[in-house]
Protein backbone atom coordinates (compact mmCIF):
# COMPACT_ATOMS: atom_id res chain seq x y z
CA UNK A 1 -52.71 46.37 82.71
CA UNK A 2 -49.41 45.52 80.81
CA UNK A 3 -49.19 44.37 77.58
CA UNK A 4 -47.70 41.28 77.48
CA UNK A 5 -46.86 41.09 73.52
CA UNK A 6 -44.49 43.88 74.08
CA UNK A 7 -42.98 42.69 77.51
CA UNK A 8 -42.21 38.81 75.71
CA UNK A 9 -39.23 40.02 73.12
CA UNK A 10 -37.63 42.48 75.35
CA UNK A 11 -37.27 39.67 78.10
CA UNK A 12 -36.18 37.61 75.00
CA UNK A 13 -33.71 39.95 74.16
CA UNK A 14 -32.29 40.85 77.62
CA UNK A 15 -31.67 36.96 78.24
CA UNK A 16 -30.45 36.25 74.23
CA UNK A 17 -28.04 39.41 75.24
CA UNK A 18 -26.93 38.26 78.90
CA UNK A 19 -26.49 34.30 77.22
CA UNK A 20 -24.25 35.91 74.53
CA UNK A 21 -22.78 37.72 76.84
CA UNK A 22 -21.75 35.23 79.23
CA UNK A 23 -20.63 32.93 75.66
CA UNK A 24 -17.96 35.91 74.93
CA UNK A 25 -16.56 35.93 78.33
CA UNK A 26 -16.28 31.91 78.76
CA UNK A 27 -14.41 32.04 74.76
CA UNK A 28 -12.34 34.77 75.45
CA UNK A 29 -11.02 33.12 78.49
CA UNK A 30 -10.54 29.44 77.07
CA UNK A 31 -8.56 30.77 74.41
CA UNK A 32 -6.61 32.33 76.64
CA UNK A 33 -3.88 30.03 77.61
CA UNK A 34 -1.17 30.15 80.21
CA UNK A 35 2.03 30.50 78.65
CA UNK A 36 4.05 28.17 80.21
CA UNK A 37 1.57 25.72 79.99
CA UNK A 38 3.15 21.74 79.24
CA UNK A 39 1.89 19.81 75.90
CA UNK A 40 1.76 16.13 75.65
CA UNK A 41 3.13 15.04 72.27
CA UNK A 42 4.20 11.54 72.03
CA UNK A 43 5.67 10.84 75.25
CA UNK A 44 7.55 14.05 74.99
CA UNK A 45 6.10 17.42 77.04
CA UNK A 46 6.67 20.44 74.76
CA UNK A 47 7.75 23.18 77.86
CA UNK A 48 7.16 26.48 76.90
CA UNK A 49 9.98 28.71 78.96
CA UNK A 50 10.30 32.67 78.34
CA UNK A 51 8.25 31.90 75.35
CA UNK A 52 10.78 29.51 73.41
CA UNK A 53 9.11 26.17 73.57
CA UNK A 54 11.26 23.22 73.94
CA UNK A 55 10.49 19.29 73.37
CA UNK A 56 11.81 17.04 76.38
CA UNK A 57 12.13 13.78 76.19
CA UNK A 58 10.99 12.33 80.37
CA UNK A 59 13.57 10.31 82.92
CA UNK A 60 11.41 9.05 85.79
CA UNK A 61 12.85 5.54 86.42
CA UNK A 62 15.74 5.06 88.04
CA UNK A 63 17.68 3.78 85.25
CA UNK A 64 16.43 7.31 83.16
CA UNK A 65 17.66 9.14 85.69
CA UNK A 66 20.89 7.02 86.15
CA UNK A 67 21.42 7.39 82.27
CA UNK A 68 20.68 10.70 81.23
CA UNK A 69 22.24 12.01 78.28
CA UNK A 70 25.43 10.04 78.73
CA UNK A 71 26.70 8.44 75.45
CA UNK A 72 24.46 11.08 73.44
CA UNK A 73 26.30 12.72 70.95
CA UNK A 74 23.86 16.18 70.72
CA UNK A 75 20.65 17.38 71.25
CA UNK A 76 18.57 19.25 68.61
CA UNK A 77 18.65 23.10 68.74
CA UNK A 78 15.07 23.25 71.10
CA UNK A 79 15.59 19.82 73.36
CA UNK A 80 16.28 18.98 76.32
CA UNK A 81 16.11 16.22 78.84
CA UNK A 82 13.43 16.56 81.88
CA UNK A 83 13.97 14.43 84.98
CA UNK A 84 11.33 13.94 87.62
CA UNK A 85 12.97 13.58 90.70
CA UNK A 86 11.67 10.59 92.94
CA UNK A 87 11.41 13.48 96.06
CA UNK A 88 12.26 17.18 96.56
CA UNK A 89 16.23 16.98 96.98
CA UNK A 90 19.37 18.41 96.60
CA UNK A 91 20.09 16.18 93.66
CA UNK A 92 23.39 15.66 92.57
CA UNK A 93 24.37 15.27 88.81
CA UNK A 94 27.31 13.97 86.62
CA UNK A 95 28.67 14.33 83.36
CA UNK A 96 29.46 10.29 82.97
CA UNK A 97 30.17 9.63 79.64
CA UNK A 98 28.63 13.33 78.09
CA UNK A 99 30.49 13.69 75.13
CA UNK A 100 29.01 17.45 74.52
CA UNK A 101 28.13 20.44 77.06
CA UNK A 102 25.23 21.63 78.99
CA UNK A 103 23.14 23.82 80.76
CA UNK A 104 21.88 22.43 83.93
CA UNK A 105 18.22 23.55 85.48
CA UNK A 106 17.30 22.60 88.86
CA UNK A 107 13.41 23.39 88.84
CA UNK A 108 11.63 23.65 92.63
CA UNK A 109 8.15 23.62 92.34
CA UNK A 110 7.93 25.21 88.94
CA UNK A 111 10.61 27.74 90.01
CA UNK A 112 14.27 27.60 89.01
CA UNK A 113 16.26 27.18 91.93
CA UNK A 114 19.46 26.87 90.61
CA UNK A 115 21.39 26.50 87.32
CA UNK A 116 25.10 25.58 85.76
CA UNK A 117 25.93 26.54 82.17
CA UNK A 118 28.10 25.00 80.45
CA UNK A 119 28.53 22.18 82.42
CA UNK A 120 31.82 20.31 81.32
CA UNK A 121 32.53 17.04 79.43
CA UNK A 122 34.65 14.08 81.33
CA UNK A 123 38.27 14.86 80.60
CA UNK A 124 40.63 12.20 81.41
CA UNK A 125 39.51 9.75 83.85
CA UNK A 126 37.35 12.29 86.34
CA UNK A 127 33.74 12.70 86.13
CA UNK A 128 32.81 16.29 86.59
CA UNK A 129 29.29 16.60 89.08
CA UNK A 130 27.21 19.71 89.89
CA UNK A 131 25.00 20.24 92.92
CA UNK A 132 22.77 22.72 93.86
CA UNK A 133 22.68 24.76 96.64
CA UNK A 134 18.58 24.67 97.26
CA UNK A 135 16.73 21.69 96.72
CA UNK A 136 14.59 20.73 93.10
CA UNK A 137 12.06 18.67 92.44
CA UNK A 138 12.82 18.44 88.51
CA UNK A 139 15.64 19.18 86.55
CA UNK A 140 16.07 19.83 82.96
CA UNK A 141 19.30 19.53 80.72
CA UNK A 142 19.44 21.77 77.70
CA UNK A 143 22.35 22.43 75.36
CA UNK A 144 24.95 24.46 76.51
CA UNK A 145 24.14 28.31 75.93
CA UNK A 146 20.43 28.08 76.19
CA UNK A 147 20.58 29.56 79.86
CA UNK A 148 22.03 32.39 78.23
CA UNK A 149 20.20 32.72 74.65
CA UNK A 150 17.21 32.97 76.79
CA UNK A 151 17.88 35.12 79.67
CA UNK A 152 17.03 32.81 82.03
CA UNK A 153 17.38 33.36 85.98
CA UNK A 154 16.84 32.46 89.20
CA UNK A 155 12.83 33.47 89.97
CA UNK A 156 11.63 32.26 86.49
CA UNK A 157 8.62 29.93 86.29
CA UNK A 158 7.50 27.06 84.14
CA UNK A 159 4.81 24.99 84.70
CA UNK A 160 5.60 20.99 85.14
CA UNK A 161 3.07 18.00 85.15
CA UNK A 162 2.96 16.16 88.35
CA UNK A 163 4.57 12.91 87.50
């Protein structure tokens, strides 16, 4: 007949050892985070892209998206502007009243489709426009350079926030 003192601990330590077990595996993966993963921070998303993390302010409304950047005079070094487009388009964009260059992201599905650097300012009385040649469902203005200061291409993924 067993003994049932010495059977009690070593069932006690079996489950003690699969429980801390299990602990490890469910810590080790919550820490884990994805790194393109977006962060709220005051009506802002901070957008982490090849590992350089950016703060965008949103344009959703039509006016947002209407406005832009136009009459800005800069953005800071790691900004950028993020617009949620109202459907999955070939969207259009102009450089209406810019008064300083940038680099243009069209963003399909967390993809980018498509980019312009160094889009120009208005000279004179014509308004410069860009258009893509795949459809987006986001696109993000950055300064000019950051397309190239971060090796970014065609293929590269980011993960966006459903609106």
């Amino acid at each position: 007949m067993p003994n049932h003192k010495s059977i009690t601990p070593k069932i006690i330590v079996i489950i003690f050892g699969l429980a801390l077990i299990s602990f490890s595996i469910f810590t080790l993966t919550s820490i884990q985070s994805k790194p393109n993963k977006p962060v709220e921070n005051g009506g802002h998303l901070i957008l982490d892209i090849n590992g350089t993390k950016i703060t965008v302010e949103i344009a959703k409304t039509p006016a947002e998206l209407e406005r832009g950047l136009s009459g800005r005079t800069s953005l800071g070094e790691r900004e950028g502007m993020l617009f949620y487009l109202p459907e999955r388009k070939i969207a259009t964009f102009w450089m209406k009243d810019m008064k300083f260059p940038i680099d243009i992201i069209w963003i399909d599905n967390n993809t980018i489709a498509y980019f312009v650097e160094n889009a120009a300012i208005p000279i004179g009385n014509g308004i410069p426009t860009y258009t893509p040649d795949k459809p987006a469902t986001h696109v993000l203005e950055v300064n000019a350079g950051f397309i190239a200061e971060h090796n970014l291409k065609i293929g590269d993924e980011l993960e966006i926030p459903a609106n």
